[in-house]
Protein backbone atom coordinates (compact mmCIF):
# COMPACT_ATOMS: atom_id res chain seq x y z
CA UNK A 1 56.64 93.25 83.11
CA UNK A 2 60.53 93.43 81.57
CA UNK A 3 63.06 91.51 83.39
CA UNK A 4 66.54 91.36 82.98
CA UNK A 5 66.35 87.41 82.67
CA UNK A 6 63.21 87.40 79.95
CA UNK A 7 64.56 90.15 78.04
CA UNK A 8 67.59 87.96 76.00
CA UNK A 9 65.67 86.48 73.55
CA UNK A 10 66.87 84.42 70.08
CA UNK A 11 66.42 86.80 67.47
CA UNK A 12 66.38 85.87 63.30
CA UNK A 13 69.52 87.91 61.69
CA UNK A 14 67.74 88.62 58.95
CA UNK A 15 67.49 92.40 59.23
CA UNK A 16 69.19 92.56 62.24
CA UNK A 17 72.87 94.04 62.94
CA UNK A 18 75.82 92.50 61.32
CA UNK A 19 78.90 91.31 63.96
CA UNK A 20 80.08 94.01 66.46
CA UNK A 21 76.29 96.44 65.58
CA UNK A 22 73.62 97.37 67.23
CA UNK A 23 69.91 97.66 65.56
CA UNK A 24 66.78 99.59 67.44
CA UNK A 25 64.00 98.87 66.62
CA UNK A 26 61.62 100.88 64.64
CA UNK A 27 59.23 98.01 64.82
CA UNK A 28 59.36 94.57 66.18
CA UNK A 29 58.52 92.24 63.95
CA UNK A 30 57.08 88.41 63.88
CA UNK A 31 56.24 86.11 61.57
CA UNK A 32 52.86 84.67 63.18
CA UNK A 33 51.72 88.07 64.77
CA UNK A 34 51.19 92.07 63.73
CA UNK A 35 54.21 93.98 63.99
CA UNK A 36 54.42 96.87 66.86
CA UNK A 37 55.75 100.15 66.40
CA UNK A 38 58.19 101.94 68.65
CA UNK A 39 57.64 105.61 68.40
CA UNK A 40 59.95 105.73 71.71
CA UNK A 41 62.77 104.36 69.69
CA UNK A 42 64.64 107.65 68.87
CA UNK A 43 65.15 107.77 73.03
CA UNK A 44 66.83 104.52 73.06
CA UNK A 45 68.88 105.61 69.86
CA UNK A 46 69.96 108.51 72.02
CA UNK A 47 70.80 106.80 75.17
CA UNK A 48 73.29 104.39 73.54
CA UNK A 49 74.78 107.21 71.75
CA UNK A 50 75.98 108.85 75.19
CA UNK A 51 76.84 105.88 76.31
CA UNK A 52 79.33 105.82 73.01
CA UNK A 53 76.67 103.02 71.15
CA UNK A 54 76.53 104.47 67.48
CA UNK A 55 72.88 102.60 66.68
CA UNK A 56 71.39 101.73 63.34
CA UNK A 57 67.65 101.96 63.08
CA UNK A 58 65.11 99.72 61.54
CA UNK A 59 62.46 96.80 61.56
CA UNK A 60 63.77 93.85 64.22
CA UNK A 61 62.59 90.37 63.53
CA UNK A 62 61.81 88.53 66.99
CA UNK A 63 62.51 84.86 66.10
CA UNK A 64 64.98 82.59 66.39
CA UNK A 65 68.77 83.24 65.32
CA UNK A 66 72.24 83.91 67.61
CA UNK A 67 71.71 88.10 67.53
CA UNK A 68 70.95 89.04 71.14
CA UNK A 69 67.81 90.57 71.40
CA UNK A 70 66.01 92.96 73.78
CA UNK A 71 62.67 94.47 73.91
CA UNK A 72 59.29 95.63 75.96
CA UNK A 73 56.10 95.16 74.73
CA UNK A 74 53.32 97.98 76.97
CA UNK A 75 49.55 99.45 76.45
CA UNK A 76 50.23 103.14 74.93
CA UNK A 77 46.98 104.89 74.98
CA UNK A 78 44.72 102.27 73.78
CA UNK A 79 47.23 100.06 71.55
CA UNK A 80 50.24 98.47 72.24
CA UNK A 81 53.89 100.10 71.92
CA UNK A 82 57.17 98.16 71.86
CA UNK A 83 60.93 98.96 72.26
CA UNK A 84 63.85 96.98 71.27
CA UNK A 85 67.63 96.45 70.09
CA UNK A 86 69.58 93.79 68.94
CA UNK A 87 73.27 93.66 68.93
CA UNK A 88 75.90 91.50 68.03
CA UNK A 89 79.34 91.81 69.63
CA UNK A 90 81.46 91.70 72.27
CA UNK A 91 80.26 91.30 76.20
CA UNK A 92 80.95 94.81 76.82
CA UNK A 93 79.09 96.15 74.25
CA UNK A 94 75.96 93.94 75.11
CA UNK A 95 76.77 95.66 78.44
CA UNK A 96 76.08 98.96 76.75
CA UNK A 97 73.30 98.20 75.45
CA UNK A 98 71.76 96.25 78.22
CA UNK A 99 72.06 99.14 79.97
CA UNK A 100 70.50 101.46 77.61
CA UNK A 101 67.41 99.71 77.44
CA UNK A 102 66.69 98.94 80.89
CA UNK A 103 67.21 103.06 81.29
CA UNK A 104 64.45 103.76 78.81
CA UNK A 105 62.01 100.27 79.91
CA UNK A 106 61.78 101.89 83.70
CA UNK A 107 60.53 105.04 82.49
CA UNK A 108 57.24 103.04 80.39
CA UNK A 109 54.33 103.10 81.45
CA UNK A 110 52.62 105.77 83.10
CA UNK A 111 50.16 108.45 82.17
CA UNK A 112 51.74 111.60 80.75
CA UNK A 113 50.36 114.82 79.92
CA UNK A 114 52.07 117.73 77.59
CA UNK A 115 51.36 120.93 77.65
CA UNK A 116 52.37 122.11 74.47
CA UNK A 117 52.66 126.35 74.31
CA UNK A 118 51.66 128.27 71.31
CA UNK A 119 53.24 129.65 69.82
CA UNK A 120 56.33 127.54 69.48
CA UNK A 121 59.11 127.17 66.75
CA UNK A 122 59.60 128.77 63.25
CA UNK A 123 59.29 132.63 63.31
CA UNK A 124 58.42 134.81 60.35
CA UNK A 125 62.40 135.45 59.74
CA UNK A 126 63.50 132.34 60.11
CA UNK A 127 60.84 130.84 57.70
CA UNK A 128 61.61 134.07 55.26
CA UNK A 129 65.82 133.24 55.55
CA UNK A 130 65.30 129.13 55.18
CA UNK A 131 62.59 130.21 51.79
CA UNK A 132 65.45 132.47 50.15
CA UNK A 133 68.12 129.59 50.22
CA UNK A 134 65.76 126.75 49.41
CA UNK A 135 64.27 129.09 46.31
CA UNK A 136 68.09 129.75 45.24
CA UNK A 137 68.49 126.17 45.40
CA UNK A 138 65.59 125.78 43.64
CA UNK A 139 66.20 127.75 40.52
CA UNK A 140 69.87 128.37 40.54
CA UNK A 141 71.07 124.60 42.19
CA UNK A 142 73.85 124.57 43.91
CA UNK A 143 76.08 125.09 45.29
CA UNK A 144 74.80 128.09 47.18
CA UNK A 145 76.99 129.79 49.80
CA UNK A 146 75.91 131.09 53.09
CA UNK A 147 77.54 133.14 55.29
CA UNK A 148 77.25 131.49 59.15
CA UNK A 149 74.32 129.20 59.75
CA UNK A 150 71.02 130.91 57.89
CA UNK A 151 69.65 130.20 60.98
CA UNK A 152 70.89 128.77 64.38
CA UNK A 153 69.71 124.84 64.26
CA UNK A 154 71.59 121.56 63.48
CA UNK A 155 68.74 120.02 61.79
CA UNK A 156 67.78 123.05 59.15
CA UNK A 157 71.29 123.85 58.36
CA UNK A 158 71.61 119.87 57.81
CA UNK A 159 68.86 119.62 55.34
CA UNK A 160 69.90 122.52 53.56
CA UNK A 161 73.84 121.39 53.50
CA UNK A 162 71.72 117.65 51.28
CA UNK A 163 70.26 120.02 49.08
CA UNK A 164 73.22 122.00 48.26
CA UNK A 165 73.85 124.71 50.64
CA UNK A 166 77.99 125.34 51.44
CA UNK A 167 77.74 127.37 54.80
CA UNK A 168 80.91 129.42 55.60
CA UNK A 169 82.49 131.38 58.18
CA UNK A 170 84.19 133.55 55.67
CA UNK A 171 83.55 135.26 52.59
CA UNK A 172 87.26 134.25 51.89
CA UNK A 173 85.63 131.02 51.22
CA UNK A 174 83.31 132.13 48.80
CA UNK A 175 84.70 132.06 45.10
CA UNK A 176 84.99 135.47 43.20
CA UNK A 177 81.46 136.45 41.45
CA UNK A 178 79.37 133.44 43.13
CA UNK A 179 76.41 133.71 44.75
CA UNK A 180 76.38 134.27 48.83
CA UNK A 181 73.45 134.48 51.27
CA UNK A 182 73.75 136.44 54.39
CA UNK A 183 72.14 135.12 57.58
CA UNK A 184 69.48 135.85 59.81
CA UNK A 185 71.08 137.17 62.03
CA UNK A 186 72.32 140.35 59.79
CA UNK A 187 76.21 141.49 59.29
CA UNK A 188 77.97 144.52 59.86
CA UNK A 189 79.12 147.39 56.92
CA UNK A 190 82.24 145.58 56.66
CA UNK A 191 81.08 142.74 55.93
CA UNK A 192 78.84 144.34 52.97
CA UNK A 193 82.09 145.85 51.92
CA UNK A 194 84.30 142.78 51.88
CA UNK A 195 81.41 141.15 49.55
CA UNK A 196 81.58 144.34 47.30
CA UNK A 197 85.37 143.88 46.48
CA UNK A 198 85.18 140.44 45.65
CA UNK A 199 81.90 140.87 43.40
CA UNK A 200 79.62 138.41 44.96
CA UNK A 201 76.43 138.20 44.40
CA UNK A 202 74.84 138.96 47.55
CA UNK A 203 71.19 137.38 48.44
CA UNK A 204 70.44 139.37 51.97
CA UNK A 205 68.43 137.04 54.69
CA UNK A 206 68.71 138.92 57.46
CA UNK A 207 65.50 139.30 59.80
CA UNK A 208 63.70 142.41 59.30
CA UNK A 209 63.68 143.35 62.51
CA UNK A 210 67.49 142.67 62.99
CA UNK A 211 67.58 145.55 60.27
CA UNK A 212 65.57 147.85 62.31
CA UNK A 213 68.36 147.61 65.23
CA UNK A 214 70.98 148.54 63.11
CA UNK A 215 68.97 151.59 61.45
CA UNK A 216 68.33 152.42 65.13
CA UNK A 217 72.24 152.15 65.57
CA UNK A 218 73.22 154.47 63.08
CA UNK A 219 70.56 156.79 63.83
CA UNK A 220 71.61 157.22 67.45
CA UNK A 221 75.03 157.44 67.12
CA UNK A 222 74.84 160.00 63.89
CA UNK A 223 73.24 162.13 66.90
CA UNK A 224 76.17 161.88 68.81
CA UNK A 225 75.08 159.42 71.31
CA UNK A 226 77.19 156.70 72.63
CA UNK A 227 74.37 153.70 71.97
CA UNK A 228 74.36 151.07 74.61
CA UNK A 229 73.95 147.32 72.53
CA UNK A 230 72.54 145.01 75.28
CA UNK A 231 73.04 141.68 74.25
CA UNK A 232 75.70 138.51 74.34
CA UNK A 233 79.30 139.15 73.31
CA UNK A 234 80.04 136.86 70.52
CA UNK A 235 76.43 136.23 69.25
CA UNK A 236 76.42 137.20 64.94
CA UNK A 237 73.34 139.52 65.40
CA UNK A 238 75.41 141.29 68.33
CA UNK A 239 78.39 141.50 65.98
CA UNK A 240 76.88 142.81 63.06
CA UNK A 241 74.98 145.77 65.43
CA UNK A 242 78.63 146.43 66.54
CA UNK A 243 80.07 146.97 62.93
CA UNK A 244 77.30 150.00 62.44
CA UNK A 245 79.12 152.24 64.64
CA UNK A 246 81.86 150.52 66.21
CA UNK A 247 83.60 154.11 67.82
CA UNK A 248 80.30 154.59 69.53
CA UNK A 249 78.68 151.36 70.78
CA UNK A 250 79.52 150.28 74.29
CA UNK A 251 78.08 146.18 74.88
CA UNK A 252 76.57 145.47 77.82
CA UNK A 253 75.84 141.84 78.94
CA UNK A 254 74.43 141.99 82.07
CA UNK A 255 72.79 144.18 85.06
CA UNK A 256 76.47 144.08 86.71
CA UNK A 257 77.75 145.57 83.76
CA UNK A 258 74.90 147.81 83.38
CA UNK A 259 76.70 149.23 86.86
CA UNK A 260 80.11 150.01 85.38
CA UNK A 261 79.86 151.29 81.97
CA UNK A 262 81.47 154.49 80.89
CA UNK A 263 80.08 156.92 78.86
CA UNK A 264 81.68 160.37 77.71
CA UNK A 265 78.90 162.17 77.94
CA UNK A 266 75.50 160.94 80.30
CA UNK A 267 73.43 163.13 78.78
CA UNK A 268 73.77 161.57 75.01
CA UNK A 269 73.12 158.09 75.57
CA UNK A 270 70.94 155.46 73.82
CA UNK A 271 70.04 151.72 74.37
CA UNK A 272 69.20 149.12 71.76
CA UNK A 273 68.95 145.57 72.22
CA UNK A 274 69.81 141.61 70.82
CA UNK A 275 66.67 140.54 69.61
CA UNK A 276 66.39 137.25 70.73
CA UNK A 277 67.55 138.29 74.74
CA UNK A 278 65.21 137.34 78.06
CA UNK A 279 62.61 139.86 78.47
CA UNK A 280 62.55 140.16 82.10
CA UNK A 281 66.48 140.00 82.37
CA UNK A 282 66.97 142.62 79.57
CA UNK A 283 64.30 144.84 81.63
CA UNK A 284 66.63 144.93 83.91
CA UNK A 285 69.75 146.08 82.77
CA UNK A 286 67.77 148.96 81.32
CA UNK A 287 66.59 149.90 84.98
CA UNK A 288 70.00 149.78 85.97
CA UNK A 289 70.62 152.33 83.05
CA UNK A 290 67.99 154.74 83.45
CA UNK A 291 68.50 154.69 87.23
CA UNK A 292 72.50 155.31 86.40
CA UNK A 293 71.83 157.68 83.15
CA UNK A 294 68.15 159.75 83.03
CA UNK A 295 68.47 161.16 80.08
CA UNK A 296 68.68 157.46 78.50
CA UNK A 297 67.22 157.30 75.00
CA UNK A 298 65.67 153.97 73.74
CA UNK A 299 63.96 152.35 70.53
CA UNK A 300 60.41 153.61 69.59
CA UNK A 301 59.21 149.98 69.98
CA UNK A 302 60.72 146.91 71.59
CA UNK A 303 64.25 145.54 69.95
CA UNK A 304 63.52 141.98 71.50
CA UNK A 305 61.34 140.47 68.53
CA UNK A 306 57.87 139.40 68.97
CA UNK A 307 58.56 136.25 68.47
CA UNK A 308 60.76 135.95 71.23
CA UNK A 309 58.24 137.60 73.43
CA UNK A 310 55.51 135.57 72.29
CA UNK A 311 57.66 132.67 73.31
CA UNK A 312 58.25 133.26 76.54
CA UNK A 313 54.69 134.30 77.46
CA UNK A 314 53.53 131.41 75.99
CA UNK A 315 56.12 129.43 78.19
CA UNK A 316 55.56 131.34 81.17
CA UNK A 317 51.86 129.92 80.92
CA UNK A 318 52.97 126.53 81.51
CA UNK A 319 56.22 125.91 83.16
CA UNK A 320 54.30 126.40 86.89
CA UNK A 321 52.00 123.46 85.91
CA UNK A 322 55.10 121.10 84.84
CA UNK A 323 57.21 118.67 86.78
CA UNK A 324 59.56 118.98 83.43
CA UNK A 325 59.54 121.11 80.48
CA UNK A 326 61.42 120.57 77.46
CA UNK A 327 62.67 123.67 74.90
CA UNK A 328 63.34 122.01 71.48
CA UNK A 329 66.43 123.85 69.67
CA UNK A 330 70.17 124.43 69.05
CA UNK A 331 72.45 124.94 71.63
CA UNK A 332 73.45 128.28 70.12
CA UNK A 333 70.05 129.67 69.90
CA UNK A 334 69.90 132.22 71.78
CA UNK A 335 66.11 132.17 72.05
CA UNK A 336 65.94 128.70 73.01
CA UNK A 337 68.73 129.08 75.98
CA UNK A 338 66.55 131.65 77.00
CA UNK A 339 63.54 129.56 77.16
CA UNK A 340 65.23 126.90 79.42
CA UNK A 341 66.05 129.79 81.31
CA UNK A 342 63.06 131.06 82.06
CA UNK A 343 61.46 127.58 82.98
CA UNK A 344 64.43 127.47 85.28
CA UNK A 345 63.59 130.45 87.04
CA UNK A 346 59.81 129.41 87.47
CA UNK A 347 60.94 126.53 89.56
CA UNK A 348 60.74 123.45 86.90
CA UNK A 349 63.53 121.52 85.63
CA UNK A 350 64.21 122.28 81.86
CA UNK A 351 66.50 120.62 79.19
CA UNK A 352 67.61 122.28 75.58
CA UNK A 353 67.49 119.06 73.31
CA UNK A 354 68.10 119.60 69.56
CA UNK A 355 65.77 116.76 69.07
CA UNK A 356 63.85 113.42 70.78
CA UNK A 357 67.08 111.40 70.95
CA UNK A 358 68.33 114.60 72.93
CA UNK A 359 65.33 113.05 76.14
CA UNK A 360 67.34 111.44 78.80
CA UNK A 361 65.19 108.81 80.50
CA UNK A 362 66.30 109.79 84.06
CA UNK A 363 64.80 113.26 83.49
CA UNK A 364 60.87 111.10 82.73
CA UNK A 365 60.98 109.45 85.72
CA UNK A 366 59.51 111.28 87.87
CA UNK A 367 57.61 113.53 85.56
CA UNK A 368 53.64 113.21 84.61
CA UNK A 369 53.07 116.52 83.00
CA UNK A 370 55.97 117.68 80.81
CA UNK A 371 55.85 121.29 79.00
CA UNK A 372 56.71 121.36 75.20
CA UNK A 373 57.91 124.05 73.57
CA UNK A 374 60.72 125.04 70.81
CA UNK A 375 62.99 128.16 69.72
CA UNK A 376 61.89 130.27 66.60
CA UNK A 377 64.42 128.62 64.67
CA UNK A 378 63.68 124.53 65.40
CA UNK A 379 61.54 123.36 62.56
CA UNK A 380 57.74 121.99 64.17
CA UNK A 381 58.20 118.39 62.70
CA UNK A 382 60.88 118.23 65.85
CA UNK A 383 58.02 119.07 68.30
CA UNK A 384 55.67 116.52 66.77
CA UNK A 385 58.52 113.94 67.05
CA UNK A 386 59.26 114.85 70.62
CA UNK A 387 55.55 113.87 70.79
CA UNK A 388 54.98 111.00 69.22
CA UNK A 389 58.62 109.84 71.04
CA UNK A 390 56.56 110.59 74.67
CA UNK A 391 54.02 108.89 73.23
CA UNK A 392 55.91 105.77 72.84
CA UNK A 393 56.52 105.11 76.21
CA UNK A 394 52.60 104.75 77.42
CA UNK A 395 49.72 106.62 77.49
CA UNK A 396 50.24 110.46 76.92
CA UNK A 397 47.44 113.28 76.10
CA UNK A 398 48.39 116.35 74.85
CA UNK A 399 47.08 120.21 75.41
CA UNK A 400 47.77 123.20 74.10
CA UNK A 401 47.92 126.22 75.06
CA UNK A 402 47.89 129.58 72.80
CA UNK A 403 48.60 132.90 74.58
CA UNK A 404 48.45 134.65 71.18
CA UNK A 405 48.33 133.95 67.30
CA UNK A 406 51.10 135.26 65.27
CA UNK A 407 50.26 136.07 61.62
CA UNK A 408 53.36 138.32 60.70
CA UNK A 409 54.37 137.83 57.36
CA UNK A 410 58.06 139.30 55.79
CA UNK A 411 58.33 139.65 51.70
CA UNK A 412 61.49 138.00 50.16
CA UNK A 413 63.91 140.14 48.54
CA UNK A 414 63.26 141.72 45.16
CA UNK A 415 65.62 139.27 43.31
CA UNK A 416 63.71 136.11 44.42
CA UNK A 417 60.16 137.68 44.41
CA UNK A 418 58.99 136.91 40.96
C-alpha cells in the first residue's frame, strides 16, 4: 500500500524533468523489470494543473538519480496499473505535487462499474459541419475561416485550428473574396448580407434542423404572428433565429418569463424553440404559454433536435443507478449543460469535464458505479479516454446501455459534394 514515507524514491534523470519540472508518468519504467502503464495518468496531469502544476507527460525511469520520484503500483482488472511523477524543484513545488498524487493514490483501488448511455457524443450535424471544414482543408488548404466555433468543443475546434482552420468572431476578420464557413449553429439574414458585400465565399455548416427553425420563423411571423423563441439569450443558434424576424420575435428563457411576456395580439402567437434546450424544462414554459395564450401556434414537429432528445433519454436511463455521472463536453454546449442538468435533477451528482484530466479525484471517492455520457458535439475518442482513465485506477467493467439507434444522415453542401 502507498505511503507518504515509501513513496520518495531515487529516480534516473534520464527522461525525467529538467530543474524546476514536473514529469507524469505515462509509464514507469525499469531496467530489470516490464514497464507498467498508467492509463490514470491524464487525472494526475489534471490535478496538478488546478493546483497551478503545468505537467509534462511521458515514460519515467524508476532507478537511481537526484529527481524526486513518486508512484503506486495496484491490480487493475487482472494486470497491474501504475501512477507516477517526478519533479525537480523547489520544496514548495514538491509540495504540489506531493499533494497531487496522494489525491489521485486514495481513490485506487476499488471495483468500478460505468454505465455508458447510447447514444452519446457526435450528432449527424456536428459530424456534417466538422466534414465540410476538414474537406475544405483538404482540397483547398488553408487557411480556412470560420465564423464562431463550427461546433461548441475545445478539443474539435483545437484540431481543426493544427490543420488550418482561423475561427473568427467577425466577418470583419475575414479578408475580401476568401473563403468563410458558417457554423452549426446557423446565422441570421444579416449576417448572410454582411458576407455578400464583402464577396466571400460562403461554405454554409449550419445544422439542418437549425434551418428548419428559422424557416419556421419566417413563416410565422410573415402570418402576422408575434413568434415566441424559447431558448438562452446569448447562445449563436438563439441569435441567428432572432435576426429572421427581429420586429416580431419575443425570447423567452424560462417558465417565469413564460408568465410576463407581452404580446400585441394573443390570438396570433407562435412558439419555436433552441434546439439543443432541456426537454422537460422547455415543456414547461410552453404550458405556461398555452395556459396564458390558447390560441398558441407551435412547430409541426419538435424544434429540440433528436439528438438532444435521444441524449437525455438515454441519460435518464442511468443517472438513478449512479452514485456519479459524468457528461463529457464544452462548457458552452448547451446540450451538455443540459445533460449535467438533468442528472442533477434525478438525484446524482454530475460534473461537465471537457476531457479525463477534467475528473477530480474527490468526486471517485465515494463512487462505484459512475454514468458516462457526452454532448453531440464532444468527439467519442474523449469517452473512450474517460474510460480507459477510470480504468487506470483498478478494476472497472463497463455496460452500455442503448435506448435507441440513431442512423440520421445530412448531405454536404453542393460545392463540396463531388
Amino acid at each position: 500500500m502507498f505511503t507518504a514515507a515509501q513513496s520518495i524514491l531515487a529516480a534516473n534523470n534520464r527522461g525525467g524533468p529538467d530543474p524546476g519540472e514536473v514529469l507524469v508518468a505515462d509509464n514507469l519504467v525499469w531496467s530489470d523489470r516490464p514497464s507498467i502503464s498508467c492509463p490514470a495518468a491524464p487525472l494526475l496531469a489534471g490535478e496538478l494543473a488546478r493546483r497551478g502544476v503545468r505537467p509534462a507527460r511521458g515514460r519515467l525511469p524508476v532507478e537511481a538519480s537526484d529527481t524526486v520520484t513518486l508512484r503506486g503500483v495496484f491490480p487493475a482488472g487482472g494486470r497491474e496499473a501504475g501512477l507516477g511523477v517526478a519533479v525537480t524543484g523547489s520544496p514548495a513545488l514538491t509540495e504540489q505535487v506531493c499533494a497531487a498524487m496522494a489525491a489521485c493514490l486514495a481513490v485506487t483501488g476499488p471495483a468500478r462499474k460505468v454505465l455508458l448511455a447510447a447514444p452519446r457524443s457526435f450528432c449527424a450535424g456536428v459530424e456534417r459541419a466538422i466534414e465540410i471544414v476538414e474537406r475544405l482543408l483538404a482540397r483547398r488548404g488553408g487557411p480556412i475561416f470560420v465564423r464562431k466555433q463550427i461546433v461548441h468543443n475545445a478539443h474539435v475546434v483545437a484540431d481543426l485550428e493544427d490543420r488550418g482552420a482561423v475561427f473568427v468572431d467577425e466577418l470583419d476578420e475575414v479578408p475580401r473574396g476568401a473563403t468563410v464557413v458558417f457554423s452549426a449553429h446557423g446565422v441570421s439574414p444579416a449576417v448572410r448580407d454582411h458576407a455578400a458585400r464583402r464577396r466571400l465565399d460562403v461554405i454554409d455548416a449550419t445544422c439542418p434542423l437549425v434551418t428548419k427553425v428559422h424557416a419556421e420563423a419566417k413563416r410565422f411571423a410573415g402570418q402576422g404572428h408575434t413568434v415566441l423563441l424559447i431558448g438562452h439569450a446569448g447562445h449563436e443558434e438563439v441569435e441567428g433565429t432572432l435576426g429572421e424576424a427581429p420586429a416580431r420575435t419575443l425570447l423567452v428563457q424560462s417558465p417565469e418569463e413564460a408568465r410576463t411576456v407581452r404580446v400585441p395580439d394573443p390570438r396570433q402567437v407562435s412558439y419555436l424553440t433552441q434546439t439543443t434546450l432541456s426537454v422537460d424544462e422547455t415543456a414547461e414554459v410552453v404550458r405556461v404559454l398555452r395556459q396564458r395564450f390558447p390560441a398558441l401556434r407551435g412547430p409541426a414537429s419538435d424544434d429540440i433536435c433528436y439528438a438532444t432528445t435521444n441524449r437525455q433519454d438515454a441519460l435518464r436511463g442511468i443517472a438513478a443507478a449512479s452514485d456519479l455521472v459524468l457528461v463529457v463536453g464544452s462548457r458552452n454546449s448547451s446540450n451538455s449543460v443540459r445533460l449535467v442538468e438533468l442528472a442533477r435533477r434525478e438525484g446524482t451528482p454530475a460534473h461537465l469535464i471537457d476531457d479525463a484530466a477534467g475528473i477530480r479525484p474527490e468526486w471517485l471517492a465515494d463512487a462505484r458505479t459512475i454514468g458516462l455520457t457526452a454532448g453531440a458535439s464532444a468527439p467519442p475518442r474523449l469517452v473512450n479516454a474517460v474510460i480507459a482513465a477510470l480504468g487506470g485506477l483498478g478494476p472497472l467493467s463497463v455496460e452500455e446501455r442503448e435506448t435507441t439507434r440513431e442512423t440520421v444522415h445530412f448531405t454536404l453542401p453542393r460545392k463540396l459534394r463531388r
